[in-house]
N, C-alpha and C. Protein backbone atom coordinates (compact mmCIF):
# COMPACT_ATOMS: atom_id res chain seq x y z
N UNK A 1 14.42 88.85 -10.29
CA UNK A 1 15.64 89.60 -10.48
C UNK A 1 16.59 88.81 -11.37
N UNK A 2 16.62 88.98 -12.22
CA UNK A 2 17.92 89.06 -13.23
C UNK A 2 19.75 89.02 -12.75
N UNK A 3 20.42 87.60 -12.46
CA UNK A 3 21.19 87.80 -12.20
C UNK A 3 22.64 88.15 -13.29
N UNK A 4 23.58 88.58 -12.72
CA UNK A 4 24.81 89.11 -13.46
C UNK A 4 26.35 88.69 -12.70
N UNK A 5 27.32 89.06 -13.15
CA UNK A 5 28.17 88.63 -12.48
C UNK A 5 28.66 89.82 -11.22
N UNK A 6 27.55 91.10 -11.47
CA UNK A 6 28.09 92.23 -10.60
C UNK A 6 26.84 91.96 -9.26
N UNK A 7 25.70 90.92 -9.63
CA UNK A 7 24.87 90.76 -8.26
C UNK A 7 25.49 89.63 -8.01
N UNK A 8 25.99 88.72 -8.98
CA UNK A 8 26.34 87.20 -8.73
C UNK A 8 27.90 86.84 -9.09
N UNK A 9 28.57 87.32 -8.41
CA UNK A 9 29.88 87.43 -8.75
C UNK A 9 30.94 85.57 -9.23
N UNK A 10 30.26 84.46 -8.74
CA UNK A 10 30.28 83.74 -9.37
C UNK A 10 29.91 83.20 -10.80
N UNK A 11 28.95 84.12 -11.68
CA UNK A 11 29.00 83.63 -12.71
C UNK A 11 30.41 83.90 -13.59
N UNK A 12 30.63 85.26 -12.94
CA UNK A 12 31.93 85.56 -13.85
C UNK A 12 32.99 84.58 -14.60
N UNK A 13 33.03 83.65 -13.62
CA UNK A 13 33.67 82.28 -14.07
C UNK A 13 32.85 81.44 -14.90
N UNK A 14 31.80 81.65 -15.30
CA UNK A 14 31.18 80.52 -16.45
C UNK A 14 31.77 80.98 -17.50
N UNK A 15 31.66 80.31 -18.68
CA UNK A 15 32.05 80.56 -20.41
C UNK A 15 30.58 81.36 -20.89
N UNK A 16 30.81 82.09 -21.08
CA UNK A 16 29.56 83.19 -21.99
C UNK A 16 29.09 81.97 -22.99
N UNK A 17 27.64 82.51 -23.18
CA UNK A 17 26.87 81.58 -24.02
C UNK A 17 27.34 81.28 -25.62
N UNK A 18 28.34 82.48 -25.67
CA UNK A 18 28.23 82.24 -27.02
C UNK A 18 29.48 81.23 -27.22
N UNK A 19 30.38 80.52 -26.23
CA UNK A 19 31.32 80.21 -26.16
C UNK A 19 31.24 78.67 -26.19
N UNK A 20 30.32 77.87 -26.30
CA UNK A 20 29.70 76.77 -26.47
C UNK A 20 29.94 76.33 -27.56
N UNK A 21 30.34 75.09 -27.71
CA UNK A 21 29.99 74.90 -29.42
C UNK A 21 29.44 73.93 -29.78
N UNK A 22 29.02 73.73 -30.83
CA UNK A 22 28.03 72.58 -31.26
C UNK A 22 28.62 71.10 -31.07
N UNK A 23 27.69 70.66 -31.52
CA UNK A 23 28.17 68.99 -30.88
C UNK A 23 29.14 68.55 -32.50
N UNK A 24 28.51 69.04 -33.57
CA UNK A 24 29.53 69.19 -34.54
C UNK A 24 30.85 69.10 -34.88
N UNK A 25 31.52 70.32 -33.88
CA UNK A 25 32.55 70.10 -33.46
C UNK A 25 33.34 69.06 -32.31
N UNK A 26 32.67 68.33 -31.89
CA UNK A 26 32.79 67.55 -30.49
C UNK A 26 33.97 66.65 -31.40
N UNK A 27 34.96 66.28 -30.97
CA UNK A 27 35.54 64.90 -31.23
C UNK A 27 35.10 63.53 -31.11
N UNK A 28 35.34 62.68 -32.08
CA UNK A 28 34.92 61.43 -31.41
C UNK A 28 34.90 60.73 -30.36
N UNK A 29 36.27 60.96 -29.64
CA UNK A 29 36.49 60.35 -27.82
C UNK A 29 37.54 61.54 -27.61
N UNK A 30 37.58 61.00 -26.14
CA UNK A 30 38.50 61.55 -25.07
C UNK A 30 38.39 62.89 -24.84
N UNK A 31 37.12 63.85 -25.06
CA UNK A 31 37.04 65.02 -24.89
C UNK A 31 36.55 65.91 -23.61
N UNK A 32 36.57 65.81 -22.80
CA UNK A 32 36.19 66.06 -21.35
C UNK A 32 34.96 67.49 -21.67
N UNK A 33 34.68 67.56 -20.35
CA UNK A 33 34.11 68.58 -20.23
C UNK A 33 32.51 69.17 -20.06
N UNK A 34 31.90 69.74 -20.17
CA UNK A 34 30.05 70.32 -19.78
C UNK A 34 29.70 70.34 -21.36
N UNK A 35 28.18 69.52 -20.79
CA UNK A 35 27.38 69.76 -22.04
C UNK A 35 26.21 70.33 -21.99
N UNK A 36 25.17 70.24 -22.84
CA UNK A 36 23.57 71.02 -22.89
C UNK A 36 22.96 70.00 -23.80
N UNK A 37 22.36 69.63 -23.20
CA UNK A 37 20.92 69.04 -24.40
C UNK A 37 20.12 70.04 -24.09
N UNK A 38 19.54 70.42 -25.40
CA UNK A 38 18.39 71.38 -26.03
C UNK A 38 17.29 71.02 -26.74
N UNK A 39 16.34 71.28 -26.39
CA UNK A 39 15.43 70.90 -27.29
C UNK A 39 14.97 71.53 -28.72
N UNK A 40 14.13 71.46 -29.30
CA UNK A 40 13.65 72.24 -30.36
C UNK A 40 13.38 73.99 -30.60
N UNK A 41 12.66 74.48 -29.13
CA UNK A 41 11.98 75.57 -28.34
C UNK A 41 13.96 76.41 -28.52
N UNK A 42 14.96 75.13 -27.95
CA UNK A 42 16.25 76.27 -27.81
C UNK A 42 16.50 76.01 -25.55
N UNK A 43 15.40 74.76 -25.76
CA UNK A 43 15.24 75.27 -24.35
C UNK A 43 15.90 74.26 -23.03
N UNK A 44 17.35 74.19 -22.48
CA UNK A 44 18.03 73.65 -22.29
C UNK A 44 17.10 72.48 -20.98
N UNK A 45 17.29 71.42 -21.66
CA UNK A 45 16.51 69.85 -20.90
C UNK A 45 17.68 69.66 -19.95
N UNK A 46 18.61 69.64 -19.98
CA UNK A 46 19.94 69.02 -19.18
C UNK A 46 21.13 69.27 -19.47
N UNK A 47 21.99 69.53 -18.15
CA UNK A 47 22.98 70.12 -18.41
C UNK A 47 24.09 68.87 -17.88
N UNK A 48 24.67 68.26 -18.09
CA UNK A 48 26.04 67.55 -17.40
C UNK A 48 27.64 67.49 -18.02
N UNK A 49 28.15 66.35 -17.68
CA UNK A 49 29.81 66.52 -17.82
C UNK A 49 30.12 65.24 -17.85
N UNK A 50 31.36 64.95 -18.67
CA UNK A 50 31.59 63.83 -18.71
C UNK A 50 33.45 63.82 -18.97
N UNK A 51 34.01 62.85 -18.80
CA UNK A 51 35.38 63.21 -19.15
C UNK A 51 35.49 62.53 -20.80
N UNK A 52 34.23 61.98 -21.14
CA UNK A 52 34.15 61.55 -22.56
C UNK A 52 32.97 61.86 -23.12
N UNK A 53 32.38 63.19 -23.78
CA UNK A 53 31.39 63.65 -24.11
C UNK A 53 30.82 63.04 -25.13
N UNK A 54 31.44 62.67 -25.83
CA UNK A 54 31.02 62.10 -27.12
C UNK A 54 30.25 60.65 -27.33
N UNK A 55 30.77 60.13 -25.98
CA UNK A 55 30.38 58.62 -25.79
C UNK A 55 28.91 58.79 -24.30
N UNK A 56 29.07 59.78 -23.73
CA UNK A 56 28.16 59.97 -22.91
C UNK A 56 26.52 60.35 -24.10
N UNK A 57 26.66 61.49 -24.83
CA UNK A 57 26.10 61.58 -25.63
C UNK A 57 25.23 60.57 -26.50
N UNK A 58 26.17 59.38 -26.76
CA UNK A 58 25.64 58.46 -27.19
C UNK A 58 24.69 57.43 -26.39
N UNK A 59 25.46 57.76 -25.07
CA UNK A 59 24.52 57.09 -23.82
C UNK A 59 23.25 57.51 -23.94
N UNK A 60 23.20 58.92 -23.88
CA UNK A 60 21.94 59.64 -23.78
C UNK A 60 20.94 59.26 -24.75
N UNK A 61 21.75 59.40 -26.26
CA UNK A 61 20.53 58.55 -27.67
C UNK A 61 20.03 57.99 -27.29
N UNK A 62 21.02 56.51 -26.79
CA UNK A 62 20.51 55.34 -26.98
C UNK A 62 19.16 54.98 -25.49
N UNK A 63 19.36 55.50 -24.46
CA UNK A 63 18.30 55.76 -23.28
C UNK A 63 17.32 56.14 -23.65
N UNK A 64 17.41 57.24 -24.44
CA UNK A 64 16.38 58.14 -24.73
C UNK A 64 15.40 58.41 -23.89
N UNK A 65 15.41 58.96 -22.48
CA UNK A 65 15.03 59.18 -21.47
C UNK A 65 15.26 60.86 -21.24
N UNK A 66 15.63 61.90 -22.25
CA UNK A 66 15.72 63.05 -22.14
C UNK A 66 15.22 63.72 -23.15
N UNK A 67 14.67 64.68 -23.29
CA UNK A 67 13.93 65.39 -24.76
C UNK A 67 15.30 66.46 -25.33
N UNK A 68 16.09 65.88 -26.37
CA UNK A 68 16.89 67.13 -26.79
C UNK A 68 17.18 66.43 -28.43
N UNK A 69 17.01 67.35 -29.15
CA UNK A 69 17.45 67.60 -30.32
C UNK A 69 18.69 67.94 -30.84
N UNK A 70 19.02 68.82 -30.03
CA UNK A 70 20.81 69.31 -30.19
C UNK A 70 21.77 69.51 -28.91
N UNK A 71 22.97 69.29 -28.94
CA UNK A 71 24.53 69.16 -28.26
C UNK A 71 24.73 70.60 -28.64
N UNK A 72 24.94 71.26 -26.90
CA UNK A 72 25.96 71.98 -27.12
C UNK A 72 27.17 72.01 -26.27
N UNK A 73 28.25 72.12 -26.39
CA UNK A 73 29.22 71.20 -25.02
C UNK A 73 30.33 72.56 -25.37
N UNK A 74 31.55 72.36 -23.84
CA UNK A 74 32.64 73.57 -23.56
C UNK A 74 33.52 72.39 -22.99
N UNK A 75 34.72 72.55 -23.56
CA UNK A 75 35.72 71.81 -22.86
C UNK A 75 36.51 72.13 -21.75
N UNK A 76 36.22 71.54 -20.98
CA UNK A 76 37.07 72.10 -19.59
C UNK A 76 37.56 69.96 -19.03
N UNK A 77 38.92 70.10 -19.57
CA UNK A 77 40.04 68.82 -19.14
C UNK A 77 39.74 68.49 -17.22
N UNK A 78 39.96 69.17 -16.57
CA UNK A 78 39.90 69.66 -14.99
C UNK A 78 38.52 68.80 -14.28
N UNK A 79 38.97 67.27 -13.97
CA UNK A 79 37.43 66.82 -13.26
C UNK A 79 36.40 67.78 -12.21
N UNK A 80 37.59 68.64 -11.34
CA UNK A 80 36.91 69.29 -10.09
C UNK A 80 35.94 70.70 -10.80
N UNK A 81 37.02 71.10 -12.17
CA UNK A 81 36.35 72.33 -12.56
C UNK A 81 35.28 71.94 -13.57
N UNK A 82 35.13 70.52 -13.66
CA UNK A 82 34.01 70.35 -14.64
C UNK A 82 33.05 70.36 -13.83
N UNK A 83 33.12 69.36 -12.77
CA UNK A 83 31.98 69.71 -11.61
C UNK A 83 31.37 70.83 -11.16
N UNK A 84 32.55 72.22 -11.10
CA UNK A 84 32.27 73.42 -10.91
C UNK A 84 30.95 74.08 -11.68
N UNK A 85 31.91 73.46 -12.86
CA UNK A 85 30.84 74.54 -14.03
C UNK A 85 29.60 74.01 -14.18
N UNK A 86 29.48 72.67 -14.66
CA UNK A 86 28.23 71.92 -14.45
C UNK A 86 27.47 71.89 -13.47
N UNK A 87 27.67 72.30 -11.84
CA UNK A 87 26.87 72.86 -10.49
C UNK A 87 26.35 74.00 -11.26
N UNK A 88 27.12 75.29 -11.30
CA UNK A 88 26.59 76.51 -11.28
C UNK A 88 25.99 76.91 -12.66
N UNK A 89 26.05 76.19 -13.57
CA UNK A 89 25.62 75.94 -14.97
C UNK A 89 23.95 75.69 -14.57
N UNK A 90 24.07 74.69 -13.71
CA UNK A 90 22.63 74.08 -13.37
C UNK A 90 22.10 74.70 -12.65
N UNK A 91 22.93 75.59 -11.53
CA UNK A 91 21.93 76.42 -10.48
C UNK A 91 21.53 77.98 -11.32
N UNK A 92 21.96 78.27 -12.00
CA UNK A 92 21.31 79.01 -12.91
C UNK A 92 20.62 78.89 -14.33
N UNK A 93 20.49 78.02 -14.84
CA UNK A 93 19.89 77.53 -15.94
C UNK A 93 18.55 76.82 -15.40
N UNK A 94 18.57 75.75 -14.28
CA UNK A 94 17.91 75.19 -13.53
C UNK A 94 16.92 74.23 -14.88
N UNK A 95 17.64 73.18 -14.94
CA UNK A 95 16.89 72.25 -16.64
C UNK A 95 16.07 71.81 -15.91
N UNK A 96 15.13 71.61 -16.78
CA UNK A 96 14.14 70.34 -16.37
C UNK A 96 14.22 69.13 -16.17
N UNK A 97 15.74 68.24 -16.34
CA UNK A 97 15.51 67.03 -16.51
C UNK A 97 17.22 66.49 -15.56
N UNK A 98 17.35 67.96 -14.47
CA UNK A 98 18.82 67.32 -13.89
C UNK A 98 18.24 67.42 -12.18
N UNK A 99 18.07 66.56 -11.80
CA UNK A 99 17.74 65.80 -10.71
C UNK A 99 18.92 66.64 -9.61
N UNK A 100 20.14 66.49 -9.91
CA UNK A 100 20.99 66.85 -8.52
C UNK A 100 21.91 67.71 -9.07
N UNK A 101 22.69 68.23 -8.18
CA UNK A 101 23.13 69.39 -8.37
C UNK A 101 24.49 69.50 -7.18
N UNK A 102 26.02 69.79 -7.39
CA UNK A 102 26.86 69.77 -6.90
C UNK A 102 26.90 70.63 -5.86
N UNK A 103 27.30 70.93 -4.71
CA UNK A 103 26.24 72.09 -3.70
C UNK A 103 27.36 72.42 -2.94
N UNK A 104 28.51 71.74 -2.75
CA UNK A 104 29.26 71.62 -1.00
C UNK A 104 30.95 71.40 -1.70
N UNK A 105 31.55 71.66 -1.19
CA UNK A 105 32.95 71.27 -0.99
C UNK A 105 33.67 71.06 0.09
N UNK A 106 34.38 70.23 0.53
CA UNK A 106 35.26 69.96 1.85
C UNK A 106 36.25 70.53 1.71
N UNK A 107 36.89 70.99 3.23
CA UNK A 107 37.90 71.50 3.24
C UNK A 107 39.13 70.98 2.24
N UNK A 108 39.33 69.75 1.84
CA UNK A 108 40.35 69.19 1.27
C UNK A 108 39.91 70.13 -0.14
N UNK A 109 38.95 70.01 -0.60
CA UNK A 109 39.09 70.94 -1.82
C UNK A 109 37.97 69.81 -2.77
N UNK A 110 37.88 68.74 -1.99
CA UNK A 110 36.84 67.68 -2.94
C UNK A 110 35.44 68.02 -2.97
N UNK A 111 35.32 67.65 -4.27
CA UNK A 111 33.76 68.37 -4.93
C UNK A 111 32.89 67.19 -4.55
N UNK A 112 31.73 67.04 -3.86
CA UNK A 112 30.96 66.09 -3.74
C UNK A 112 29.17 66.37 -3.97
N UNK A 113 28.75 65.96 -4.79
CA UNK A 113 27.00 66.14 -5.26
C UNK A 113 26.02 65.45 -4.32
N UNK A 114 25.49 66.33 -3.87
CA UNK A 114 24.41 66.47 -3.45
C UNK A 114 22.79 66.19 -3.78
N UNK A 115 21.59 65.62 -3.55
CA UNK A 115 20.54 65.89 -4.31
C UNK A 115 19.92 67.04 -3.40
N UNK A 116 18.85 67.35 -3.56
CA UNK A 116 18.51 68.60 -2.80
C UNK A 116 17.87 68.48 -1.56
N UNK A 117 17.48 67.09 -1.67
CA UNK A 117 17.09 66.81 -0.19
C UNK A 117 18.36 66.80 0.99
N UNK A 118 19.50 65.94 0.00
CA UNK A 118 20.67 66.21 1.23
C UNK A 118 20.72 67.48 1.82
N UNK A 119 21.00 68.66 0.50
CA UNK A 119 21.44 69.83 1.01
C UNK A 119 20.19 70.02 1.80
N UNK A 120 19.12 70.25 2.01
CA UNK A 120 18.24 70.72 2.75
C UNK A 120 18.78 69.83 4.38
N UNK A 121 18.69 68.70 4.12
CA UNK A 121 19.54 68.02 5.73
C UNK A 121 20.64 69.04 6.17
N UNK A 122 21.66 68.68 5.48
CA UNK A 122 22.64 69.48 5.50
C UNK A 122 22.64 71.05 6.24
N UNK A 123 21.58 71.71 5.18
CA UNK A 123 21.19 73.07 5.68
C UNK A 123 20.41 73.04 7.48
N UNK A 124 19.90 72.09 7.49
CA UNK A 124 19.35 71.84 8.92
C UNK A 124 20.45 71.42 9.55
N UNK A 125 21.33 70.96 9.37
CA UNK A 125 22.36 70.47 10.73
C UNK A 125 22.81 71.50 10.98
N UNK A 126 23.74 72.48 9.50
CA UNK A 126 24.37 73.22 10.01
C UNK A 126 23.93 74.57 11.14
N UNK A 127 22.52 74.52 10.64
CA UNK A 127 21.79 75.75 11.19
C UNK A 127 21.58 75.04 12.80
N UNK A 128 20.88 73.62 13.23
CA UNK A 128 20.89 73.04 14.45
C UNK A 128 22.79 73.66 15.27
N UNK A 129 23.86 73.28 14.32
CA UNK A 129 25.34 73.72 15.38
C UNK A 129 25.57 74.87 15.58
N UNK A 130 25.01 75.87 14.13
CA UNK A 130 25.16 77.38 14.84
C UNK A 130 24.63 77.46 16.00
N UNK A 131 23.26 77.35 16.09
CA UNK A 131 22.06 77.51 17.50
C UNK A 131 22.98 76.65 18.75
N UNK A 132 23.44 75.85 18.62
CA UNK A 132 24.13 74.78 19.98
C UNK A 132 25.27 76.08 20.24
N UNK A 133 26.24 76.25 19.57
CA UNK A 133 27.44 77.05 19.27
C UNK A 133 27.14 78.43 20.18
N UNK A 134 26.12 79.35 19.53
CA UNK A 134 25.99 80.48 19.63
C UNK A 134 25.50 80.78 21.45
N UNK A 135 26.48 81.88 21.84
CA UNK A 135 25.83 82.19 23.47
C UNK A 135 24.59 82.38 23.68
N UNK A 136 24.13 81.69 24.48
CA UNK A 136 22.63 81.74 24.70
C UNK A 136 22.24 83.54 26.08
């Protein structure tokens, strides 16, 4: 199934694809915000965020531990909403080469990442307190 923002009412808040822009345009420093490495195919390897894209980027060259050919990055200033976008960026894109994925928020409003084994713990506790909780 093909999601949308009328089955998936959270995407509504992502930036449409076409709203991306090349790494071209990226500034040299201080530019916050979600990126995409792409490969050749078009076919997004990794998605993350940095509050300095331009210098993360360069991280990535010089590692060279990811397959991408081209930058495509969206500026969003906002640490919590970069986290946002970069979670749900990843839970629907789902790259090949991003290990964890932002999953949970606390009541205070703090964004904290997860790998998927946590959330699967996680998903077991909470489901173990409903069952304790619930009238038997």
């Amino acid at each position: 199934m093909k999601h949308n923002s009328s089955t998936w009412p959270v995407l509504a808040l992502l930036p449409s694809p076409g709203t991306f822009r090349p790494e071209s345009d990226l500034p040299t420093s201080g530019q916050g915000g979600v990126y995409l490495l792409v490969d050749d195919e078009g076919e997004i390897q990794y998605i993350g965020q940095s509050w300095d894209i331009h210098e993360r980027i360069r991280t990535h060259r010089r590692e060279a531990t990811k397959p991408f050919t081209r930058v495509f990055w969206y500026p969003v200033a906002d640490h919590s909403d970069r986290l946002l976008f970069e979670s749900l960026l990843i839970l629907c894109a789902r790259p090949r080469c991003n290990r964890s994925v932002t999953v949970g928020f606390t009541t205070e409003g703090r964004v904290h990442d997860f790998t998927k084994a946590h959330y699967a713990r996680l998903k077991a506790r909470g489901k173990a307190r409903r069952a304790k909780s619930s009238p038997a």
